[in-house]
Protein backbone atom coordinates (compact mmCIF):
# COMPACT_ATOMS: atom_id res chain seq x y z
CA UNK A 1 0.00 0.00 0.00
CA UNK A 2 3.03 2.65 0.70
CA UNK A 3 4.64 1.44 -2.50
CA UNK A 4 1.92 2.69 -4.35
CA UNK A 5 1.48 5.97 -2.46
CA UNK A 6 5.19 6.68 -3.19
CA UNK A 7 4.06 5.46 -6.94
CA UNK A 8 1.56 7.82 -7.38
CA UNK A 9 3.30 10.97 -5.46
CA UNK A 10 6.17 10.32 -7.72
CA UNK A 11 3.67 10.51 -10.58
CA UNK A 12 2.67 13.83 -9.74
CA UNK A 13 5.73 15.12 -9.33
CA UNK A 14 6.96 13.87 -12.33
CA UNK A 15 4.13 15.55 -13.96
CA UNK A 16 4.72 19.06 -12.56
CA UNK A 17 8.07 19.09 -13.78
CA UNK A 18 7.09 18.27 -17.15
CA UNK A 19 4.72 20.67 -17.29
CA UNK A 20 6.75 23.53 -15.95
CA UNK A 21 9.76 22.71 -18.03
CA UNK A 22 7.32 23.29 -20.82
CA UNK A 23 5.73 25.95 -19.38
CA UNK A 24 8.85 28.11 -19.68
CA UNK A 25 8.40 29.27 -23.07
CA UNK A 26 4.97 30.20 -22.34
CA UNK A 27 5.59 32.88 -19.80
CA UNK A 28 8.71 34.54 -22.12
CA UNK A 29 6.09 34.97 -25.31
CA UNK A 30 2.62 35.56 -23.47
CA UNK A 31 3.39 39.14 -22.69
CA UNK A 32 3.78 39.85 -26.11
CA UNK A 33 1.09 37.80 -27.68
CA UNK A 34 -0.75 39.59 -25.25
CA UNK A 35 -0.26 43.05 -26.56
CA UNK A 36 -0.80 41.64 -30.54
CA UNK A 37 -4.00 40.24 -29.44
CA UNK A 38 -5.33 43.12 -27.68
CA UNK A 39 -4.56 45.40 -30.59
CA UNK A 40 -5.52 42.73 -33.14
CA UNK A 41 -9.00 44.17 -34.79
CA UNK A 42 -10.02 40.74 -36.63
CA UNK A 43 -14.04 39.89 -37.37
CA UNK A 44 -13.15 36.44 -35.83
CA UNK A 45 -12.41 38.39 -32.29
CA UNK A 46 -9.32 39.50 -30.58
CA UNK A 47 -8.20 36.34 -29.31
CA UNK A 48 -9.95 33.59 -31.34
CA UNK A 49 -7.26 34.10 -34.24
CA UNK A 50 -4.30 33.35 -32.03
CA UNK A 51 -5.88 30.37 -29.74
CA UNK A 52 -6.02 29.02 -33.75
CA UNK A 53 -2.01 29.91 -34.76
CA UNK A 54 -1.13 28.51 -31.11
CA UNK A 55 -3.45 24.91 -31.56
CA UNK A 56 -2.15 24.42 -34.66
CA UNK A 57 1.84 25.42 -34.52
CA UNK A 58 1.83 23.27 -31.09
CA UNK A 59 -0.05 20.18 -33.11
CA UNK A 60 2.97 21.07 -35.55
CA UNK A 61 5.51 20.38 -33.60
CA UNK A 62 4.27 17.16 -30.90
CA UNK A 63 3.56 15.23 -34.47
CA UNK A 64 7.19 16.30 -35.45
CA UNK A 65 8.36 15.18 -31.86
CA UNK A 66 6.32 12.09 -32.33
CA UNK A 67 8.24 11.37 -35.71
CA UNK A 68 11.52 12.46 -34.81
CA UNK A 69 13.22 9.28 -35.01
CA UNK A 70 12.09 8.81 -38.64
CA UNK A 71 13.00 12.33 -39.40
CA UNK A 72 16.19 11.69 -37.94
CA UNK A 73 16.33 8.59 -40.05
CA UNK A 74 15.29 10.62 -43.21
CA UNK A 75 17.96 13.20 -42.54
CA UNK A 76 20.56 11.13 -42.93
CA UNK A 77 20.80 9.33 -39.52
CA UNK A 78 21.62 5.93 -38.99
CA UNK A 79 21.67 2.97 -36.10
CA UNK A 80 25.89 3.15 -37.03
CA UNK A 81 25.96 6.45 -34.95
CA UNK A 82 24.27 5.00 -31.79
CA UNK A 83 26.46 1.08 -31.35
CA UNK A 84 29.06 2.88 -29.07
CA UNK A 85 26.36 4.80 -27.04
CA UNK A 86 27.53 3.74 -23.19
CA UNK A 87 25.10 6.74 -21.80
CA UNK A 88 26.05 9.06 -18.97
C-alpha cells in the first residue's frame, strides 16, 4: 500500500516538472502575444485568431516530436551512430 502511495506521489511530481519545463516558453512569449492580441481588430475576435495559430503550430511540432526518429532517419541518420552509445 506505501509502495503505491510513493508510486503515485512520484507521478505527480513527475508531472509538474514536465509541465513547468514546458511551461517556460509560455511565460517569455505571453506578454507579447498579449499586446498583438489586444490590438488585433479581426471579425473572428481579438483572441480567437491566435488560440487558432497557437493549436495548430503546437499540433505542428508534438507530431514532429512524435516522428523524430524517422525524421532523424530521413535526414541522414543511422543505427551506425548510436552502437558505441555507453550513456552518462
Amino acid at each position: 500500500m506505501m509502495c503505491r502511495n510513493c508510486m503515485v506521489a512520484a507521478g505527480v511530481q513527475f508531472g509538474w516538472a514536465l509541465q513547468l519545463s514546458l511551461l517556460t516558453p509560455y511565460i517569455q512569449v505571453l506578454p507579447c502575444v498579449r499586446i498583438w492580441s489586444d490590438k488585433c481588430s479581426s471579425k473572428y475576435g481579438r483572441r480567437r485568431p491566435f488560440i487558432l495559430a497557437g493549436s495548430l503550430m503546437i499540433s505542428v511540432a508534438v507530431t514532429i516530436i512524435g516522428f523524430s526518429a524517422d525524421i532523424g532517419y530521413l535526414l541522414g541518420d543511422d543505427d551506425e551512430d548510436h552502437r558505441n552509445f555507453k550513456g552518462t
